[in-house]
C-alpha atoms as a PDB file:
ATOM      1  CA  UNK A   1     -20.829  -4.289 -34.850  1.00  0.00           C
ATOM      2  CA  UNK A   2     -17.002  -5.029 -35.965  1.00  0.00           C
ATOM      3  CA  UNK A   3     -15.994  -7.407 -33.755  1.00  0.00           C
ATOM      4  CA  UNK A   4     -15.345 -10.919 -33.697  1.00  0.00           C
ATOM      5  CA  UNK A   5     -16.519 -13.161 -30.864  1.00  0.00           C
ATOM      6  CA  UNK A   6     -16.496 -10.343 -28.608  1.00  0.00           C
ATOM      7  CA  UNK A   7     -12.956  -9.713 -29.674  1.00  0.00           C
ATOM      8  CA  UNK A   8     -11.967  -6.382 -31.797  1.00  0.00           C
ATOM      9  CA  UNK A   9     -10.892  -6.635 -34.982  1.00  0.00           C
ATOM     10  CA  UNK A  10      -7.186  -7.351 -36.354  1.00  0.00           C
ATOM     11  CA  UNK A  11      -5.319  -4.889 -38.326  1.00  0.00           C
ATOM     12  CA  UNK A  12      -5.604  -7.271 -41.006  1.00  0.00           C
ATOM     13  CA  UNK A  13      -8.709  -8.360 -41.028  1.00  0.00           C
ATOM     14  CA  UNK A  14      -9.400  -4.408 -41.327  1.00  0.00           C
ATOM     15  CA  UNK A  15      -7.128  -4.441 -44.148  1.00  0.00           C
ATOM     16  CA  UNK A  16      -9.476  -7.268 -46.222  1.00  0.00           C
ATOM     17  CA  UNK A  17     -12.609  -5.599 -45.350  1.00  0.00           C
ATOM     18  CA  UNK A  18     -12.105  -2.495 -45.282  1.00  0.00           C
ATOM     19  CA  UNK A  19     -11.261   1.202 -46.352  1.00  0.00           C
ATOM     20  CA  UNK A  20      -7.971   2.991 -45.938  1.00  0.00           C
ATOM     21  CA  UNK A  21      -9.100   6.473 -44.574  1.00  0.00           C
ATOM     22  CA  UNK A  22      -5.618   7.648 -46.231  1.00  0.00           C
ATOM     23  CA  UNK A  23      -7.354   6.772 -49.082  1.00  0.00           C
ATOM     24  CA  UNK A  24     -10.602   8.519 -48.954  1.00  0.00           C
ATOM     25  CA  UNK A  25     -11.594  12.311 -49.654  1.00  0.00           C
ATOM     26  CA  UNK A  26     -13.319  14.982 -47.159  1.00  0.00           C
ATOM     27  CA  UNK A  27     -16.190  16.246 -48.767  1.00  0.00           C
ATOM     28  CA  UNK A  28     -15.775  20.165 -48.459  1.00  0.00           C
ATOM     29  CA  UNK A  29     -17.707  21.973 -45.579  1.00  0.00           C
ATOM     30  CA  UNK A  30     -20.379  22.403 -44.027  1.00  0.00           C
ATOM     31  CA  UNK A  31     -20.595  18.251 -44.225  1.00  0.00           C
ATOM     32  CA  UNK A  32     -17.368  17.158 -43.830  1.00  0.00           C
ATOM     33  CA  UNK A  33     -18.269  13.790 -45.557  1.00  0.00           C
ATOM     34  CA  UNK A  34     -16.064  11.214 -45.991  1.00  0.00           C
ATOM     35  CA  UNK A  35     -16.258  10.066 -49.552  1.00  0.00           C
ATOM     36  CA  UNK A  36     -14.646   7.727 -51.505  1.00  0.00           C
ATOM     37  CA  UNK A  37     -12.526   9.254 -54.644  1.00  0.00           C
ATOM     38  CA  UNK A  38     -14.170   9.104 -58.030  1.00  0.00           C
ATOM     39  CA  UNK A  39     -12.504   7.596 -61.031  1.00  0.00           C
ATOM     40  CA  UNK A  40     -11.305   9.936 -63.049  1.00  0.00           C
ATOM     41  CA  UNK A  41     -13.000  13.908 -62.086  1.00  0.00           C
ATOM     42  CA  UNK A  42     -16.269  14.790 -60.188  1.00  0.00           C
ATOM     43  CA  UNK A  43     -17.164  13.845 -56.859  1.00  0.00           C
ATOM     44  CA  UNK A  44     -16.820  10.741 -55.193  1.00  0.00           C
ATOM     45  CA  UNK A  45     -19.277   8.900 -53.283  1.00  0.00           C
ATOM     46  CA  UNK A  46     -20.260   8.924 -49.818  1.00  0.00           C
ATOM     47  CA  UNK A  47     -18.423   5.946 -47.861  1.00  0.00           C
ATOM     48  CA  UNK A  48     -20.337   3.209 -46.356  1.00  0.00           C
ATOM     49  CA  UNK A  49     -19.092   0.542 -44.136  1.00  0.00           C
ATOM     50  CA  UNK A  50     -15.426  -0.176 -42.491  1.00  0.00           C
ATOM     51  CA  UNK A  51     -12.502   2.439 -42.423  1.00  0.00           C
ATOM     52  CA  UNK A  52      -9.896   2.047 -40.654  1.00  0.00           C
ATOM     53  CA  UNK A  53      -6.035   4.236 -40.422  1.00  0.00           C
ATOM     54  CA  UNK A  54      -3.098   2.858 -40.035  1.00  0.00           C
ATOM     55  CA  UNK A  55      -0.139   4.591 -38.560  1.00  0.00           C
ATOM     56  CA  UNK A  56       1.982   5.564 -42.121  1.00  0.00           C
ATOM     57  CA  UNK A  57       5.819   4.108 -40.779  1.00  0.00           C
ATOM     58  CA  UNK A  58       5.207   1.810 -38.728  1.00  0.00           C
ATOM     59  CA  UNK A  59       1.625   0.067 -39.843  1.00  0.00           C
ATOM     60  CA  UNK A  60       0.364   0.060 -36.614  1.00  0.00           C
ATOM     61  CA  UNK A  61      -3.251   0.426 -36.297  1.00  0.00           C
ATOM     62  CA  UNK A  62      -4.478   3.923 -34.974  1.00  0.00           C
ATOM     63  CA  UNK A  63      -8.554   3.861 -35.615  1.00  0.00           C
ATOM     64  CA  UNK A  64     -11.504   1.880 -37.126  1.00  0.00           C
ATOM     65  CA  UNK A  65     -14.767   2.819 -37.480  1.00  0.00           C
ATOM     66  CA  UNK A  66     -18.047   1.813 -39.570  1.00  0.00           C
ATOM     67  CA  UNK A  67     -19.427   4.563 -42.146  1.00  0.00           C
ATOM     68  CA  UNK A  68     -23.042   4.932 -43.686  1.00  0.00           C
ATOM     69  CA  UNK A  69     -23.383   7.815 -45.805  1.00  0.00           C
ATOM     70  CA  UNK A  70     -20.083   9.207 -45.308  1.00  0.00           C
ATOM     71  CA  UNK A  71     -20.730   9.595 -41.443  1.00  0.00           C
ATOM     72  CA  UNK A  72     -19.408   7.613 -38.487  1.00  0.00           C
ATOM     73  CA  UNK A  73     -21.992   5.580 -37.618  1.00  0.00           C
ATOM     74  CA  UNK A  74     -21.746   2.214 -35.524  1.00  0.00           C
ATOM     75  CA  UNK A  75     -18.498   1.393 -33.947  1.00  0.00           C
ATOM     76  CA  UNK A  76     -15.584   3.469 -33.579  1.00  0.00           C
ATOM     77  CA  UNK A  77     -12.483   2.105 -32.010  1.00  0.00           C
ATOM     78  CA  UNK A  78      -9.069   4.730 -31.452  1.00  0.00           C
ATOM     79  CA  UNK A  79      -6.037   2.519 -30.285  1.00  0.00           C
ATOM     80  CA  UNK A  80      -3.082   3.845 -28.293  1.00  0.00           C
ATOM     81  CA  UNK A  81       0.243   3.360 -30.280  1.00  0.00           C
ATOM     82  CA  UNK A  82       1.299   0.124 -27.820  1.00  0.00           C
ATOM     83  CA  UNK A  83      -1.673  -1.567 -29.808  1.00  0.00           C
ATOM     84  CA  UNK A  84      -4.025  -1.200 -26.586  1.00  0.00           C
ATOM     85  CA  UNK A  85      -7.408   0.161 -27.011  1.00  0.00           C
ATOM     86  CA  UNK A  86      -8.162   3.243 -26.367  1.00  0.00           C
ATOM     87  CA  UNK A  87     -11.535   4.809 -26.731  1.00  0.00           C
ATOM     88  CA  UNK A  88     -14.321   2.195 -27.634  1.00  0.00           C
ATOM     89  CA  UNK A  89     -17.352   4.089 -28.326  1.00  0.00           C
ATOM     90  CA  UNK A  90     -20.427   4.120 -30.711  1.00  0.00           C
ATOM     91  CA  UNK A  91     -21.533   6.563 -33.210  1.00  0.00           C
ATOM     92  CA  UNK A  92     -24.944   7.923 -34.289  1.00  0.00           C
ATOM     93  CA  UNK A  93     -25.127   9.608 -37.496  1.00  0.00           C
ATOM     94  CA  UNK A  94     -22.160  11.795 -36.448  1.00  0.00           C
ATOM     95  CA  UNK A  95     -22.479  12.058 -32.494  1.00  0.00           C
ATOM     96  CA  UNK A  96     -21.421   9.624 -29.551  1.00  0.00           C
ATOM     97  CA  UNK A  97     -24.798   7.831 -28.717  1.00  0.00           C
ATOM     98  CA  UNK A  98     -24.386   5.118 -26.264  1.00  0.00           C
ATOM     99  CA  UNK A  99     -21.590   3.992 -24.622  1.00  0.00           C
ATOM    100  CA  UNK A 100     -18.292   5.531 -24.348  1.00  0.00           C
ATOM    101  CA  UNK A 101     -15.115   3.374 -22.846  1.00  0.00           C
ATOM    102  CA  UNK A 102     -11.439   4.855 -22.679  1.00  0.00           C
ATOM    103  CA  UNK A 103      -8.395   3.491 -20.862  1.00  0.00           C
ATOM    104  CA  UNK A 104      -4.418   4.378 -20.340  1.00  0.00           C
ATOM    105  CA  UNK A 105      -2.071   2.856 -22.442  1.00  0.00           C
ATOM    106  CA  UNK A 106      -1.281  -0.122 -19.856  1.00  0.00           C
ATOM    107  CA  UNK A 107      -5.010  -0.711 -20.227  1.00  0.00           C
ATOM    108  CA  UNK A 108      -6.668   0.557 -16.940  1.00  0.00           C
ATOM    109  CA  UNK A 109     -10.290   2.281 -17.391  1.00  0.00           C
ATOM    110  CA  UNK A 110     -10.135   5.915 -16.667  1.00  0.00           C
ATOM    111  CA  UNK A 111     -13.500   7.022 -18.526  1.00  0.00           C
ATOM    112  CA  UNK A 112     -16.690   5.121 -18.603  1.00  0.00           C
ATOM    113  CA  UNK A 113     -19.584   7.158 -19.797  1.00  0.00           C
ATOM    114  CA  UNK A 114     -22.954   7.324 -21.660  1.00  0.00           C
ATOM    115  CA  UNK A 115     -23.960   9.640 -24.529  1.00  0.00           C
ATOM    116  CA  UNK A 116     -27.442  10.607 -25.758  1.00  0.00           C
ATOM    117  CA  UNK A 117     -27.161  11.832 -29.099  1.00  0.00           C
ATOM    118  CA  UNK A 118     -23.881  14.165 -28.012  1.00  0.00           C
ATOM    119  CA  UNK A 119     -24.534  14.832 -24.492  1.00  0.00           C
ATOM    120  CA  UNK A 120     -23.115  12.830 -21.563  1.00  0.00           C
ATOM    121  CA  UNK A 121     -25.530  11.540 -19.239  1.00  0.00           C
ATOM    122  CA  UNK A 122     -23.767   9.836 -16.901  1.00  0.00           C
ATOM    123  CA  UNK A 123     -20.384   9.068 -16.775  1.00  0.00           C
ATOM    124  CA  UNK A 124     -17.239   7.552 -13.939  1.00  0.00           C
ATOM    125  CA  UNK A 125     -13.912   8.773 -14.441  1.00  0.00           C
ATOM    126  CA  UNK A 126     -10.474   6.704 -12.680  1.00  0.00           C
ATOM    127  CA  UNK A 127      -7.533   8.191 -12.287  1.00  0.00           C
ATOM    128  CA  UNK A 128      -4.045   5.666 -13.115  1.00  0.00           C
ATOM    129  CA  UNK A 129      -4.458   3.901  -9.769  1.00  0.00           C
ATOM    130  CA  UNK A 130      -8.112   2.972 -10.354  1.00  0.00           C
ATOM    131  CA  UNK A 131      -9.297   5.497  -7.705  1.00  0.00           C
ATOM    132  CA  UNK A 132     -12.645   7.359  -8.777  1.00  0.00           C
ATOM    133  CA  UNK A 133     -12.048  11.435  -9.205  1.00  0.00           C
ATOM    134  CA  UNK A 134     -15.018  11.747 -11.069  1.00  0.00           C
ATOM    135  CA  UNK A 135     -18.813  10.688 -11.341  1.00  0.00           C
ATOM    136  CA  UNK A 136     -22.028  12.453 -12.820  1.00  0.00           C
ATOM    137  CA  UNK A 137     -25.027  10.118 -11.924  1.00  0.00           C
ATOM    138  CA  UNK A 138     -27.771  12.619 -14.077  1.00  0.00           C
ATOM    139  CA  UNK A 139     -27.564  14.658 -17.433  1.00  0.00           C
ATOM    140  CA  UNK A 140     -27.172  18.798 -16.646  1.00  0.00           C
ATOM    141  CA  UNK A 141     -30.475  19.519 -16.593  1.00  0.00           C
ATOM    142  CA  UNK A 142     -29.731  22.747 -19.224  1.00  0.00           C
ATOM    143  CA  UNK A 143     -28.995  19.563 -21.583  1.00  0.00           C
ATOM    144  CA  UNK A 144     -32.053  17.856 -21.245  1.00  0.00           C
ATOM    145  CA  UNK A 145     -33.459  19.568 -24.086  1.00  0.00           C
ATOM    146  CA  UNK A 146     -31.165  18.307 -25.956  1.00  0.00           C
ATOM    147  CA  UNK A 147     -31.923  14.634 -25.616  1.00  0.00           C
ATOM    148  CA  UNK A 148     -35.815  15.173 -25.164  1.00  0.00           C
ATOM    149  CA  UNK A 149     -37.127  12.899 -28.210  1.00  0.00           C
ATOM    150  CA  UNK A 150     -40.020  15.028 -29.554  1.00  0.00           C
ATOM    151  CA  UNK A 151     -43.512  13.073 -29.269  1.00  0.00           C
ATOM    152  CA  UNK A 152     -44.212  13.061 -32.648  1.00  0.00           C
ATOM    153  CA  UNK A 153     -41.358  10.877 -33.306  1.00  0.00           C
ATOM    154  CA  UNK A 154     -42.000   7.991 -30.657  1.00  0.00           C
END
């Protein structure tokens, strides 16, 4: 996971370890890959590992988010543009799978919620002065099938 003693990262540590994502190509659809330009002509490669975007006149940091294959995968992090997170969430090959954590821009929760490869499960929702306006305890049972993890696989 990109963070740092529990802390998340720095513009510019993002910077040294990094890719810019104004950098990198989108692989042409149906994948919608990001890929990393090739020298010269032909395709570039599939990115793996940190990209982050930073805003283009001001520097400030807008998103980071780890890569494998040219997917999101792992961590992605969106930032409001006072510097305060905004969405904290992981990805699964593509889809939300886990935890999902979004707050205003003075930093008060409004969204906590947990995904299951896409679907939301469960989730709490604040409104700005922390009172609770919305709550689903249980996944929609016409998503179940959804999330079911075939036998074969366990």
């Amino acid at each position: 996971m990109f963070v740092m003693n529990g802390a998340l990262l720095s513009a510019e540590e993002l910077v040294k370890m990094g890719f810019d994502y104004g950098e990198l190509e989108m692989e042409e659809p149906p994948s919608d890959r990001l890929l990393v330009p090739a020298k010269g002509s032909g395709e570039g490669n599939p990115i793996t590992g940190l990209v982050y975007d930073l805003d283009e006149e001001d520097g400030t940091l807008l998103y980071y988010g780890e890569y494998e294959q040219g997917l999101p995968h792992g961590i992605s992090v969106d930032f409001h543009r006072n510097g305060k997170p905004e969405r904290v969430c992981r990805i699964f090959h593509g889809a939300i799978n886990g935890e999902d954590r979004r707050w205003d821009p003075e930093g008060q929760l409004v969204f906590q919620g947990e995904y299951v490869y896409g679907v939301l499960v469960r989730y709490k929702q604040w409104d700005a002065c922390g009172n609770l306006i919305g709550k689903q305890t249980e996944p929609d049972p016409d998503m179940l099938g959804l999330i079911a993890v075939p036998a074969h696989i366990l």
